[in-house]
N, C-alpha and C. Protein backbone atom coordinates (compact mmCIF):
# COMPACT_ATOMS: atom_id res chain seq x y z
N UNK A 1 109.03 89.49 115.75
CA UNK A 1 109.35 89.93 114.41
C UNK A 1 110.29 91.14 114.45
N UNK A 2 110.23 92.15 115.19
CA UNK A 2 111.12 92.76 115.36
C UNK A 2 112.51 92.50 115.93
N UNK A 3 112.78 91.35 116.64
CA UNK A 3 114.43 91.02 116.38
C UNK A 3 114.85 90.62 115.48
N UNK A 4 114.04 90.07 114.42
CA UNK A 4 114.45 89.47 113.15
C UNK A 4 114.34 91.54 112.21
N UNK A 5 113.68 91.73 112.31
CA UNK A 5 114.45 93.63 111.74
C UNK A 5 115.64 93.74 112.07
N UNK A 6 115.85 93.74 113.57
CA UNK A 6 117.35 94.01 113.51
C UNK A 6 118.53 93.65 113.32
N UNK A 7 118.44 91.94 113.98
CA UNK A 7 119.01 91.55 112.74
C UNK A 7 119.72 91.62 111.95
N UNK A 8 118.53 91.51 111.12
CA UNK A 8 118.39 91.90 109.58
C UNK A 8 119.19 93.22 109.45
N UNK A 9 118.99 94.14 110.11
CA UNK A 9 119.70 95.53 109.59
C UNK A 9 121.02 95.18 110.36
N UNK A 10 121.30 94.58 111.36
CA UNK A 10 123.14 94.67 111.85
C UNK A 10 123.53 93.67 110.94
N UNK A 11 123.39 92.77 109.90
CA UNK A 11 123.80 91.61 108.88
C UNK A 11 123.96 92.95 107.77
N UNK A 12 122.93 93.91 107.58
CA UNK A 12 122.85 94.73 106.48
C UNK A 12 124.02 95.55 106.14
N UNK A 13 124.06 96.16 107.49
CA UNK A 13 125.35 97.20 108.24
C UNK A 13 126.66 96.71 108.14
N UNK A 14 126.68 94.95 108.64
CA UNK A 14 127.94 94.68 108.69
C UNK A 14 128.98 94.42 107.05
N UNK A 15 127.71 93.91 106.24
CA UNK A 15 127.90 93.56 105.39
C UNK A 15 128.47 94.89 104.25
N UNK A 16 127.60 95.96 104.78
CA UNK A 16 127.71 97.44 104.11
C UNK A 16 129.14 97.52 104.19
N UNK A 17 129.50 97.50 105.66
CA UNK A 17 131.15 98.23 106.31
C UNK A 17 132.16 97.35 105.20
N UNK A 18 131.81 95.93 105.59
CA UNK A 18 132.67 95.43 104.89
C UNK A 18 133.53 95.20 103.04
N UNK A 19 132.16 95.62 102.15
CA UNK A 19 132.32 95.99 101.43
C UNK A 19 132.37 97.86 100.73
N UNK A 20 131.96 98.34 101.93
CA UNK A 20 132.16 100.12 101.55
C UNK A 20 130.67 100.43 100.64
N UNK A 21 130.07 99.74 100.93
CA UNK A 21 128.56 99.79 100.31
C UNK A 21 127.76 100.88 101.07
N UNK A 22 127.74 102.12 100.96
CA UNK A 22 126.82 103.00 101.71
C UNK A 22 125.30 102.98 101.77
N UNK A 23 125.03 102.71 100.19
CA UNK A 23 123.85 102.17 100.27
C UNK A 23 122.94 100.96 101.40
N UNK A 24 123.73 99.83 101.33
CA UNK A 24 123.46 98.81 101.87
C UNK A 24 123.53 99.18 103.79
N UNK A 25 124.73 100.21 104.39
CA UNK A 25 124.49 100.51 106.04
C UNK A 25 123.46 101.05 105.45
N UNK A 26 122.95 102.07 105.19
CA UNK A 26 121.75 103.03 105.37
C UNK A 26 120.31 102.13 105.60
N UNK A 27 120.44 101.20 104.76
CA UNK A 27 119.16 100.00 104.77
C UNK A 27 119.59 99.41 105.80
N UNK A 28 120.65 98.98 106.47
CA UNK A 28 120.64 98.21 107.60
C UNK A 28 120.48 99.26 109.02
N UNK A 29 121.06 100.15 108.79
CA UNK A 29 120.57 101.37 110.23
C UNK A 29 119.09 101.65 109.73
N UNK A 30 118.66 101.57 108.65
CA UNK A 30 116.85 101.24 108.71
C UNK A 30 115.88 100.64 109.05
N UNK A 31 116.26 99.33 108.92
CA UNK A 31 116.10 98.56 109.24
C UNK A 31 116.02 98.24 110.71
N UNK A 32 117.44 98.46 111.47
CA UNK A 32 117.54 98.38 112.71
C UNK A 32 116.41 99.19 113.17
N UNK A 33 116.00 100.78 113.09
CA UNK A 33 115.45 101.26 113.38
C UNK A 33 113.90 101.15 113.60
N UNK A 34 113.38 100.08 111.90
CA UNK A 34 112.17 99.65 112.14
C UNK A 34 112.05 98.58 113.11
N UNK A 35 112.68 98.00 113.56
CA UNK A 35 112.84 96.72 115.10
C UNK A 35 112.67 97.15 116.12
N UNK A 36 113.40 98.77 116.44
CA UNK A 36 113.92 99.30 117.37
C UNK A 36 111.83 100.12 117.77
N UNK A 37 111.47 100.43 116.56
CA UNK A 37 110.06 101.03 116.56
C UNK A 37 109.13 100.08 116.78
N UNK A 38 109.20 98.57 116.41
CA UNK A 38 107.76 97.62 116.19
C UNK A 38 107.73 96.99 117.62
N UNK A 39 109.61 97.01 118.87
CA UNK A 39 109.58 96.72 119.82
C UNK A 39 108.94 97.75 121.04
N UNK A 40 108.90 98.76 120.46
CA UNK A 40 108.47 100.12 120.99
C UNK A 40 106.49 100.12 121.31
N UNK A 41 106.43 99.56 120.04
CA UNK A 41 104.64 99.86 119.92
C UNK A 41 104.30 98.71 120.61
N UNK A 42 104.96 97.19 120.34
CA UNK A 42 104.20 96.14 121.34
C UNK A 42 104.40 96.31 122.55
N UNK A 43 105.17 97.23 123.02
CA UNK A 43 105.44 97.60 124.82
C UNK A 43 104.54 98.03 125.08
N UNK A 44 103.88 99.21 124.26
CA UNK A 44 103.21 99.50 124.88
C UNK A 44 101.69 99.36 124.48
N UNK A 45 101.74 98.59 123.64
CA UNK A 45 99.98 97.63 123.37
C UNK A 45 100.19 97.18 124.39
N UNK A 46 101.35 95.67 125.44
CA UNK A 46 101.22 94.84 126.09
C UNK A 46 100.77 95.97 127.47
N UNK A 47 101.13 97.07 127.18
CA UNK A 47 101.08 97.64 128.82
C UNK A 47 99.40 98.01 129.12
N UNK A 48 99.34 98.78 127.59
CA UNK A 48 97.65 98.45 127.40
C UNK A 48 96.44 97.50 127.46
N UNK A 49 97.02 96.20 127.44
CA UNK A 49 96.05 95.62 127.29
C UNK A 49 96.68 94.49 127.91
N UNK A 50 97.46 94.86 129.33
CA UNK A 50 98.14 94.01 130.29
C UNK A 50 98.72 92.98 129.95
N UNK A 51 99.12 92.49 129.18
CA UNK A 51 100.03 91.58 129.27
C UNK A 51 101.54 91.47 129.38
């Protein structure tokens, strides 16, 4: 689920640049960021609980 965040936020970003939408990068570098965090915490559940 977290590659689908990011994704989601580089589609957000690209889409931002292309129309000059500031609003719309800010939600997509958010976005990215929540992917970049949910890949972060299952690393280290899996390291926890070995898998």
């Amino acid at each position: 689920m977290a590659n689908m965040d990011e994704a989601k936020g580089r589609a957000k970003e690209a889409a931002g640049d292309i129309t000059d939408d500031d609003d719309l990068k800010r939600e997509g570098k958010a976005d990215k960021a929540t992917g970049k965090v949910k890949d972060a915490v299952d690393s280290v559940k899996n390291k926890l609980t070995g898998k």
